[in-house]
Structure formats: structure tokens, C-alpha cells
Protein backbone atom coordinates (compact mmCIF):
# COMPACT_ATOMS: atom_id res chain seq x y z
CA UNK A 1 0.00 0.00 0.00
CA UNK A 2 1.85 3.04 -0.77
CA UNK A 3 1.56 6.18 1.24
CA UNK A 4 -0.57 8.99 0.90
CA UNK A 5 2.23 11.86 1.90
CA UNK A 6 4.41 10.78 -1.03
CA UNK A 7 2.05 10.62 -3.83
CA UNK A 8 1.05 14.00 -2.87
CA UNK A 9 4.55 15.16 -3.33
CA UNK A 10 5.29 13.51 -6.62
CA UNK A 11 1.59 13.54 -8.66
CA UNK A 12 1.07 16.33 -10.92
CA UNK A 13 -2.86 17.46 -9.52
CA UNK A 14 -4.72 20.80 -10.08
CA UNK A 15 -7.64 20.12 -7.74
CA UNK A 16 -7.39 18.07 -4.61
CA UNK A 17 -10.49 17.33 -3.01
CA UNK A 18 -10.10 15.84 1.01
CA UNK A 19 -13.46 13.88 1.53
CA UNK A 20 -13.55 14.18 5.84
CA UNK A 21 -13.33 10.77 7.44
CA UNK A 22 -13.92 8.75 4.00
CA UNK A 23 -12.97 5.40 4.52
CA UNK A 24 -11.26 3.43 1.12
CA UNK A 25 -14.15 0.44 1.12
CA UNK A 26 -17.00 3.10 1.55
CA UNK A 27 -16.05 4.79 -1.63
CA UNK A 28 -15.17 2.28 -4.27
CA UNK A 29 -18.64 1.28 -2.53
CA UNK A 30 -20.33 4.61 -4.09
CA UNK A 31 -18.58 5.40 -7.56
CA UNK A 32 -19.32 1.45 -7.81
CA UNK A 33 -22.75 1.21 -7.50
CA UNK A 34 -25.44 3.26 -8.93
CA UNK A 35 -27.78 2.29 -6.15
CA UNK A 36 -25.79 4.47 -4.00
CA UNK A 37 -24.69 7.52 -6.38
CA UNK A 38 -28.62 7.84 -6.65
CA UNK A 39 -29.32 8.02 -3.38
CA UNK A 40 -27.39 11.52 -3.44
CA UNK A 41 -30.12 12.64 -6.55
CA UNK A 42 -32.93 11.73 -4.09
CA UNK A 43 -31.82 14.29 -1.91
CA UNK A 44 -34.38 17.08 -1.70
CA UNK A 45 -31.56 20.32 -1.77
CA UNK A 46 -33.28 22.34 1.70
CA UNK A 47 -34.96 19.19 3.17
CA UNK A 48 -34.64 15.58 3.81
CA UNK A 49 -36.64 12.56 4.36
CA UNK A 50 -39.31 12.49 7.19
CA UNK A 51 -38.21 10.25 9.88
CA UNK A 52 -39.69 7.04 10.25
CA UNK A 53 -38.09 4.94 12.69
CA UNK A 54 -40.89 4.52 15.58
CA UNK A 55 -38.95 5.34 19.04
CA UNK A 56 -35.84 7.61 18.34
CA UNK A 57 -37.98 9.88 15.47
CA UNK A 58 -35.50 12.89 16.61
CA UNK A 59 -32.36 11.27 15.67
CA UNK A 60 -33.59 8.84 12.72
CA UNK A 61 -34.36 8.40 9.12
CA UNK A 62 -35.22 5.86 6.09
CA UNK A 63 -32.68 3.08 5.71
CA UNK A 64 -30.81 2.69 2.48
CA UNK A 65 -30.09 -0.66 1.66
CA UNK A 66 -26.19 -0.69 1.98
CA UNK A 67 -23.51 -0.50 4.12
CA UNK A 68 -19.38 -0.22 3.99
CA UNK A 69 -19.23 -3.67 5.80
CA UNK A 70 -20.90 -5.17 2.60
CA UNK A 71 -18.30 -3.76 0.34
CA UNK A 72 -14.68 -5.71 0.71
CA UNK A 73 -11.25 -3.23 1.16
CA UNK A 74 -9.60 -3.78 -1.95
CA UNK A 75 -7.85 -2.55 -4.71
CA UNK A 76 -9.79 -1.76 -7.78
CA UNK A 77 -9.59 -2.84 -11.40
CA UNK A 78 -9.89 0.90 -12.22
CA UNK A 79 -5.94 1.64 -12.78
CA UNK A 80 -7.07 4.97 -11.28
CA UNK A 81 -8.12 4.26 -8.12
CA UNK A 82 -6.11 2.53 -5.01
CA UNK A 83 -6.06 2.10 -1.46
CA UNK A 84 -3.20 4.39 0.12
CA UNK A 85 -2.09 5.04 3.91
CA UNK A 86 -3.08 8.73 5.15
CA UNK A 87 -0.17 9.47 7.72
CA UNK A 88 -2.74 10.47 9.98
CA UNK A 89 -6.02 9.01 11.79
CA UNK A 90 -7.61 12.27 12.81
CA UNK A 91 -7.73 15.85 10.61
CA UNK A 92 -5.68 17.36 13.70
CA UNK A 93 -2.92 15.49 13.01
CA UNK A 94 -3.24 15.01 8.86
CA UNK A 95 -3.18 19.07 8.53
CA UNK A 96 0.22 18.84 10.92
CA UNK A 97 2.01 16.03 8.28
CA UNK A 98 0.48 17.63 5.12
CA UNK A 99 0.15 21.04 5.88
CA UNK A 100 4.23 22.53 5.11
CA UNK A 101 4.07 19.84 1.80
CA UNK A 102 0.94 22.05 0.78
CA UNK A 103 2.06 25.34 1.72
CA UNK A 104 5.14 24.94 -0.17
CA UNK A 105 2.57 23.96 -3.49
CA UNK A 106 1.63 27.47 -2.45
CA UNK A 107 -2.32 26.03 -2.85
CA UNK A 108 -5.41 27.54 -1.65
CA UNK A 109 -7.25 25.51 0.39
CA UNK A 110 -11.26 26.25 0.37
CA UNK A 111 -12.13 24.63 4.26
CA UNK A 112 -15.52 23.42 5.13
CA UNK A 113 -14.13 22.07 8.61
CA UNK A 114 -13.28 24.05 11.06
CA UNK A 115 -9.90 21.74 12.46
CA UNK A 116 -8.29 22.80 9.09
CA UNK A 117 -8.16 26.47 10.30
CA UNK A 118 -7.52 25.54 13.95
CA UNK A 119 -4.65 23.71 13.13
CA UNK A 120 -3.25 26.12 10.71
CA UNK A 121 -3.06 28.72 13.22
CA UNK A 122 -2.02 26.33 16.16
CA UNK A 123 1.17 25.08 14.17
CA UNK A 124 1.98 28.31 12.60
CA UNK A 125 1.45 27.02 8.77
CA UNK A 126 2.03 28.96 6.09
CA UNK A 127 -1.15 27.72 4.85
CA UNK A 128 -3.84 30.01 2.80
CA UNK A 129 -6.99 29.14 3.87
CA UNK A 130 -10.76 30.18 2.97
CA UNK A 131 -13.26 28.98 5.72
CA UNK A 132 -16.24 28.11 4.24
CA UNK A 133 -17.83 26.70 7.52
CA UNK A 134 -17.79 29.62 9.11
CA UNK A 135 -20.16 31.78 6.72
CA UNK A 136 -21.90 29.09 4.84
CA UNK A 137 -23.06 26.28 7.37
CA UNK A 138 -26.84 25.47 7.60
CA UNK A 139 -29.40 23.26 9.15
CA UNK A 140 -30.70 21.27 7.11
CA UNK A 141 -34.12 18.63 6.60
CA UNK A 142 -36.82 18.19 8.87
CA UNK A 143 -34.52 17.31 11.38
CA UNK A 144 -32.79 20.86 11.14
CA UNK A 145 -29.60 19.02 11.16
CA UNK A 146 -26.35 21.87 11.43
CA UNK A 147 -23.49 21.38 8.96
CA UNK A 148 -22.32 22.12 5.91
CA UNK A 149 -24.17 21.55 2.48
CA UNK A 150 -21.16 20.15 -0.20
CA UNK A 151 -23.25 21.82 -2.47
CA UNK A 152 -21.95 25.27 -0.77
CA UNK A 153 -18.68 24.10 -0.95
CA UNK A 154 -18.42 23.54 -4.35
CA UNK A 155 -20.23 27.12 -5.35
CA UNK A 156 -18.10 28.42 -3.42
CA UNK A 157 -14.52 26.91 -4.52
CA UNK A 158 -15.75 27.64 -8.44
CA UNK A 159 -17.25 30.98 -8.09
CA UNK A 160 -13.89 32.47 -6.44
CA UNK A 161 -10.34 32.68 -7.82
CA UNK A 162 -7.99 30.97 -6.06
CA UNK A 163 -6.51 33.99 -4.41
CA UNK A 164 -7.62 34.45 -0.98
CA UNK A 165 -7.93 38.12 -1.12
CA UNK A 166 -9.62 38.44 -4.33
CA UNK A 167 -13.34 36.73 -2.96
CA UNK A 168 -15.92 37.41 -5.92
CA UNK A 169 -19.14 36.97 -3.85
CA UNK A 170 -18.52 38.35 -0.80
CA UNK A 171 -22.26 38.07 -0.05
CA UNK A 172 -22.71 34.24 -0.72
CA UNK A 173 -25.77 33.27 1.22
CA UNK A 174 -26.07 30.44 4.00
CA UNK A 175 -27.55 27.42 2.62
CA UNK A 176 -29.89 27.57 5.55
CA UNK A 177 -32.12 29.88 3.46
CA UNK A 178 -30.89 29.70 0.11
CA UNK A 179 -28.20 26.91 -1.30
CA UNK A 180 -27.92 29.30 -4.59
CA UNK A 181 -25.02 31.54 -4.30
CA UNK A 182 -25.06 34.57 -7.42
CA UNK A 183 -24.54 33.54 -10.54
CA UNK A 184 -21.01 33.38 -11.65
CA UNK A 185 -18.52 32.43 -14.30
CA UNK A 186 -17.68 28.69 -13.29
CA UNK A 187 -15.35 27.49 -16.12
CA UNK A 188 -12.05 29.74 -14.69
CA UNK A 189 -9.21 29.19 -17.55
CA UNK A 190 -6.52 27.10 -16.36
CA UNK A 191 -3.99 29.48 -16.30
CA UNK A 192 -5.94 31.61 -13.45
CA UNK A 193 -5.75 28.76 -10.29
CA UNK A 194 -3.66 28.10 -8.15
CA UNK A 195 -3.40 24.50 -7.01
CA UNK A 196 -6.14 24.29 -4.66
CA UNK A 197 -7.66 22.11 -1.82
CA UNK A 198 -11.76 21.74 -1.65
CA UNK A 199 -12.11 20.21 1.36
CA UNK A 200 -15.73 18.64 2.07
CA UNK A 201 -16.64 17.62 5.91
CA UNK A 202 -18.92 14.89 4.28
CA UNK A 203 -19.19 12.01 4.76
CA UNK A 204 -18.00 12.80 8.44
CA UNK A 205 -20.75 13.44 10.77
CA UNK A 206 -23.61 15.01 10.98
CA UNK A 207 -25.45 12.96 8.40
CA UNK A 208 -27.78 15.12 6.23
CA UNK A 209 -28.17 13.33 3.27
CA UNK A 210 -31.09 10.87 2.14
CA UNK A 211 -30.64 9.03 5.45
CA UNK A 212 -30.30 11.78 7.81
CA UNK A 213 -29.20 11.37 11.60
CA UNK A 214 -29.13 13.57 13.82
CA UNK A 215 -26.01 13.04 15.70
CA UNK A 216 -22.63 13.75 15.51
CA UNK A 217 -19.33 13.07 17.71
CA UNK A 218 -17.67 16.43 17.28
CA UNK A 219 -15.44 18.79 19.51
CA UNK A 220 -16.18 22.47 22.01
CA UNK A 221 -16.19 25.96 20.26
CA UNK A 222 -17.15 29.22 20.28
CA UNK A 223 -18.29 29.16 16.88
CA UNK A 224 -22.44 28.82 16.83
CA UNK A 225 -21.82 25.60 14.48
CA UNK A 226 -19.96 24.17 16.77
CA UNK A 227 -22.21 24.57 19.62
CA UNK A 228 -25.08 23.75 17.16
CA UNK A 229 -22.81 19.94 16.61
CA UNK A 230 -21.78 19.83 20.13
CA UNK A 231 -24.94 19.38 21.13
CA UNK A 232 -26.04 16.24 19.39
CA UNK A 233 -26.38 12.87 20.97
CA UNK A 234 -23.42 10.51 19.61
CA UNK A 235 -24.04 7.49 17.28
CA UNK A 236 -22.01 5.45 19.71
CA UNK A 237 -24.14 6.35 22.32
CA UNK A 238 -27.29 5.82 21.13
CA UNK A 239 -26.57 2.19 19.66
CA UNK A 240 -25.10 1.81 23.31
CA UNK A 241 -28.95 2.69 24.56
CA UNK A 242 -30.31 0.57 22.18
CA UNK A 243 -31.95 3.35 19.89
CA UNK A 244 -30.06 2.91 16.93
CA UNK A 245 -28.12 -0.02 15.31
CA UNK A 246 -24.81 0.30 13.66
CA UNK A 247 -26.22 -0.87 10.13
CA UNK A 248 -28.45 2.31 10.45
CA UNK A 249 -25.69 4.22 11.38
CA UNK A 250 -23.24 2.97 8.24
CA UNK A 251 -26.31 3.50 5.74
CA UNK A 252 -26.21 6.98 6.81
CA UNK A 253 -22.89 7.78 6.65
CA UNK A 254 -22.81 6.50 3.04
CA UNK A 255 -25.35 8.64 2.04
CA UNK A 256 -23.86 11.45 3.86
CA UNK A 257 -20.84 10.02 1.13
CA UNK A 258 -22.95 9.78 -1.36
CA UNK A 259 -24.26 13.48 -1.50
CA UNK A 260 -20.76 14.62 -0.99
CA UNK A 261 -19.76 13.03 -4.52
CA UNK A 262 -22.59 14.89 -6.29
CA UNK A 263 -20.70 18.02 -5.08
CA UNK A 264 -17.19 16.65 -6.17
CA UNK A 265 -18.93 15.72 -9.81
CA UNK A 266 -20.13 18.95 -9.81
CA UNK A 267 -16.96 20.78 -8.90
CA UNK A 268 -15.28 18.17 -11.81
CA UNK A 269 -17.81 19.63 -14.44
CA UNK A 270 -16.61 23.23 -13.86
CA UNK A 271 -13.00 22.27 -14.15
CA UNK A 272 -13.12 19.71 -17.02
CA UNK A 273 -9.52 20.40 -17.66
CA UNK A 274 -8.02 20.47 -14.45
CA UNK A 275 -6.34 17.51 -12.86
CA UNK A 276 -8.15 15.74 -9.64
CA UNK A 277 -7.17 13.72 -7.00
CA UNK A 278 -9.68 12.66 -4.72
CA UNK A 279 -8.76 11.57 -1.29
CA UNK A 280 -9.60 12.15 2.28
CA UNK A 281 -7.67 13.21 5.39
CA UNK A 282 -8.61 9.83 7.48
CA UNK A 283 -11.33 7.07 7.62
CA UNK A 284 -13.74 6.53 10.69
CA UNK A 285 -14.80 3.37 12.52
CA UNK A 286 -18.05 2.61 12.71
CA UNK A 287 -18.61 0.33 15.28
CA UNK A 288 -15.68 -2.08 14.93
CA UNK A 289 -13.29 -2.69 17.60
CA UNK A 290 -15.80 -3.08 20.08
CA UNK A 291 -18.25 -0.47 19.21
CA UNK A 292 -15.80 2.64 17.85
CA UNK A 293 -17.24 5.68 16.63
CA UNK A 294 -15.45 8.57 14.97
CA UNK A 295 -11.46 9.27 14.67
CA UNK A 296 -9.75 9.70 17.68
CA UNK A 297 -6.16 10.68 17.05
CA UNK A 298 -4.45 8.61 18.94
CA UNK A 299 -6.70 5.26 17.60
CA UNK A 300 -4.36 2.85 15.63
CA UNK A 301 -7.37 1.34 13.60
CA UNK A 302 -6.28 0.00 10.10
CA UNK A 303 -9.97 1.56 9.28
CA UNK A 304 -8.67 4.93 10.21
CA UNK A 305 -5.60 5.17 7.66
CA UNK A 306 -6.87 3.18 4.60
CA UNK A 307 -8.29 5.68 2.46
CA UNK A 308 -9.06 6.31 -1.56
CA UNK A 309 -7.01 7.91 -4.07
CA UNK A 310 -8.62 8.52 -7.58
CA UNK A 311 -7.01 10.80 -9.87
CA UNK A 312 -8.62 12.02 -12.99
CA UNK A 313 -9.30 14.77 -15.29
CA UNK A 314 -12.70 16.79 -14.45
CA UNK A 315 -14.04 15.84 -17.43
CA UNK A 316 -13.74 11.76 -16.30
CA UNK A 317 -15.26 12.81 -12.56
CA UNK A 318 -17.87 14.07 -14.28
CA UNK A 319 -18.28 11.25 -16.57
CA UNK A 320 -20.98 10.73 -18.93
CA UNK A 321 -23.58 13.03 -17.07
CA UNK A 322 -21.35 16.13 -17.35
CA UNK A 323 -23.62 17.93 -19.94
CA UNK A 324 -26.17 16.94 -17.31
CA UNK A 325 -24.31 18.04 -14.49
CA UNK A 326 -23.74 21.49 -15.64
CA UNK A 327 -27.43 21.75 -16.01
CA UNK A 328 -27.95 20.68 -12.25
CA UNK A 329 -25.14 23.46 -11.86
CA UNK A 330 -27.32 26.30 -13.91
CA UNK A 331 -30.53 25.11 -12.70
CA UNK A 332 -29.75 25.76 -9.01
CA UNK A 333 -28.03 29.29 -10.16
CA UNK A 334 -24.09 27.83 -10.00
CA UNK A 335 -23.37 28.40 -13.50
């Protein structure tokens, strides 16, 4: 298995896009089956799926039918995908290891978690950042579920040039109320990006996509979406009290995957040109080792540092929907 840190040193990418706490088997699971990528098209854009589940109707959703555990951890036939070690099992510690390696790419990196910015400041890296969390998080579904939309993300990573100080929509509105920023040129020429980072906190907790839950395992702040997270039950917990199973909590978090990907095909059909890697900063257990939930940093868990690496033009991420894509892109006011 070869390790993340170096291929991100010696491949030649325009675009890097972090998925937060993606594990390697739970995506081959959803750009492998079509069952799963449509789960992400049945998402309504400002609500979700009315909670069924008799007894924990607060926290709990509609089931989709699979699960990462179904899916073996392997390398695919797809030359362009493979399993690779992260060098870290928490986002903490990833920005620490990666963070001088991108800062000397000189990149921008568009944030929709709040550690990245955190530990940017805490470590002293030379790091330019955009926060995206903290102007553009929502709540989101029946459930009112705080996070943010990848949707958001991905306006907001094509509708600015990759110079921090040079932000074209200054007045990009929360998703909360609206998920369609201004309209803006999308298809920037090559030759005006930086190398940048697009950094989407799916399919890491909360889940808000066509299996919402509302829970989450995340840290304090001062910030009101990290109060708003803070104070959600945990998954862990609540399987503990016997209101949720682990199966219900997997099938979420691949949905909360699977509506992340939309935005990353999305992103790909604005850049056609531009050079991708997708990959994420960690994994997260979900229930093995006795019942683990999340990404603690000092967890050893092979589950926390096997995760996917897919490189590929825009155009390929895209795929054969692009045309359609861009649509998607114009009819919510992207493009």
C-alpha cells in the first residue's frame, strides 16, 4: 500500500479534493454502484426525508439498503483508483504532516471544517486558507440538522479565484435559506488557479443526506456551528442505549458520502480540464473494535488510515452526465 504523503509530493494534480473521514471500502462502494450515487439525486436540496423509525424519530431516518461492511477493502480494477495510507487518523494530526508539503505547493485551500483552520493557526502554517464553515453552514431537513451543504462548498470553490484576497461573492448566502449563491462564471481558464484544496466535511458526521441522523461526535467551540454539533447525541451512544443499530448508522454515513460526490462531480464539471485527486484526510470506525465511533487521534485502527485515491481529469469525474451536471449546476443558479 503506498503512502498517501508521497504521492502528494510527486503527482502532478490541479484540484485536490479531502473527503472528511472517507474510509477506502465506503467509496469504491459509491462510484461502484449506482444504487448508491442515486441516493445523493434523491436528496431534496433544503430538506430531507421524514423520519420514520418509531422510538428515536429525533435522531432517525429511512434506511438505504447498503452499508461499507458489505463492500470488501480492496484494490480496484480501475488503474485509477487505489487504497493508500493517510499518515494520519484524525484531521488534527493530517493538517500537521500535510500542511508545510501544501504550503510549499503554495495552494489555496477552500475549508468546510473548522480543524483545518484551527490547526493552521495552532502550528503556525504557512497555509492560505478560505473557511467556508464559518459563513456558509446550515441546518438542514426536517430534522434541522447543522453542517455544511457540499453543495456550498463547491459554489463556493468555483465561483472564487484561487486567491484568498480576491473573494468574488462576498455576499454568498447560507444554505440555511438559500443553497444558490449569485450567478457566476464557473469554467475559470486554467492558467488563473492556483493548485487548490476543496475540502468537504462529508461524509463525516452530521449525516444530512437521504438518510439523515441527527447526531454527531464532534469537539467544544465558540463558533455557533460548533455549539449547534456539540450538542447532538453521539451514534455510539445511542446504539449503546439501544436506539439505533450500527447498520443504520453505516447506511447513513454513506449517504452522507454519497451526497458529498454529487458536489465533487459537480466541482469536476466546472473544471473539465483540471487535474483531480480525490482523497480524504482519514477514515472513521463505525462500530468495529468493540463499538468505535469517529477518529480519535491517537486510535491505531487499520480503518482509520486506509483511504481512496482517484485521480482524474474533471471531465472523467464528471463522466458521462457532465452535460447533465452542468445543467444541475445552472438550474440551481451555480453556472
Amino acid at each position: 500500500m503506498r503512502e498517501q504523503l508521497t504521492l502528494l509530493r510527486d503527482t502532478d494534480w490541479d484540484v485536490l479534493v479531502i473527503l472528511d473521514a472517507c474510509r477506502a471500502d465506503a467509496f469504491e462502494a459509491t462510484i461502484r454502484h449506482p444504487q448508491i450515487t442515486q441516493i445523493a439525486q434523491r436528496t431534496e436540496r433544503q430538506g430531507g426525508d421524514k423520519d420514520t423509525a418509531a422510538g428515536s424519530s429525533a435522531v432517525r431516518a429511512k434506511r438505504a439498503p447498503v452499508s461499507p461492511s458489505s463492500v470488501k477493502s480492496a484494490q480496484s480494477a480501475d488503474s485509477r483508483f487505489q487504497v493508500v495510507r493517510s499518515p494520519a487518523p484524525c484531521t488534527e494530526t493530517w493538517i500537521a504532516r500535510v500542511g508545510p508539503l501544501l504550503a510549499g505547493l503554495d495552494v489555496t485551500y477552500f475549508s468546510a471544517n473548522p480543524v483545518v483552520e484551527r490547526t493552521v493557526r495552532a502550528r503556525s502554517l504557512a497555509l492560505r486558507t478560505v473557511p467556508i464553515w464559518d459563513k456558509h453552514w446550515g441546518r438542514f431537513g426536517e430534522l434541522q440538522i447543522p453542517s455544511v451543504h457540499p453543495l456550498s462548498v463547491t459554489a463556493v470553490a468555483v465561483a472564487q479565484k484561487s486567491e484568498i484576497g480576491s473573494q468574488r461573492s462576498a455576499d454568498l448566502r447560507s444554505p440555511s435559506s438559500d443553497l444558490r449563491p449569485p450567478s457566476s462564471d464557473l469554467r475559470l481558464p486554467s492558467s488563473d488557479l492556483r493548485p487548490s484544496v476543496v475540502h468537504y466535511v462529508q461524509p463525516h458526521s452530521p449525516y444530512i443526506g437521504a438518510v439523515p441522523l441527527k447526531l454527531a461526535r464532534c469537539g467544544r467551540g465558540g463558533h455557533p456551528l460548533f455549539a449547534a454539533m456539540h450538542a447532538l447525541k453521539r451514534p455510539d451512544h445511542e446504539v449503546k442505549a439501544g436506539r439505533l443499530t450500527w447498520p443504520e448508522v453505516r447506511e447513513a454515513y454513506l449517504a452522507n458520502l454519497a451526497l458529498a460526490w454529487e458536489g465533487v462531480r459537480m466541482l469536476a464539471a466546472a473544471l473539465p480540464e483540471r487535474r483531480f485527486v480525490v482523497t480524504s484526510d482519514h477514515g472513521e470506525m463505525l462500530g468495529e473494535d468493540g463499538g468505535k465511533f469517529g477518529h480519535e487521534c491517537n486510535w491505531r485502527n487499520d480503518e482509520l488510515f486506509e483511504v481512496p485515491w482517484l485521480e482524474a481529469a474533471g471531465a472523467q469525474l464528471a463522466g458521462a452526465e457532465q452535460d447533465t451536471t452542468m445543467q444541475k449546476l445552472e438550474a440551481l443558479g451555480y453556472a
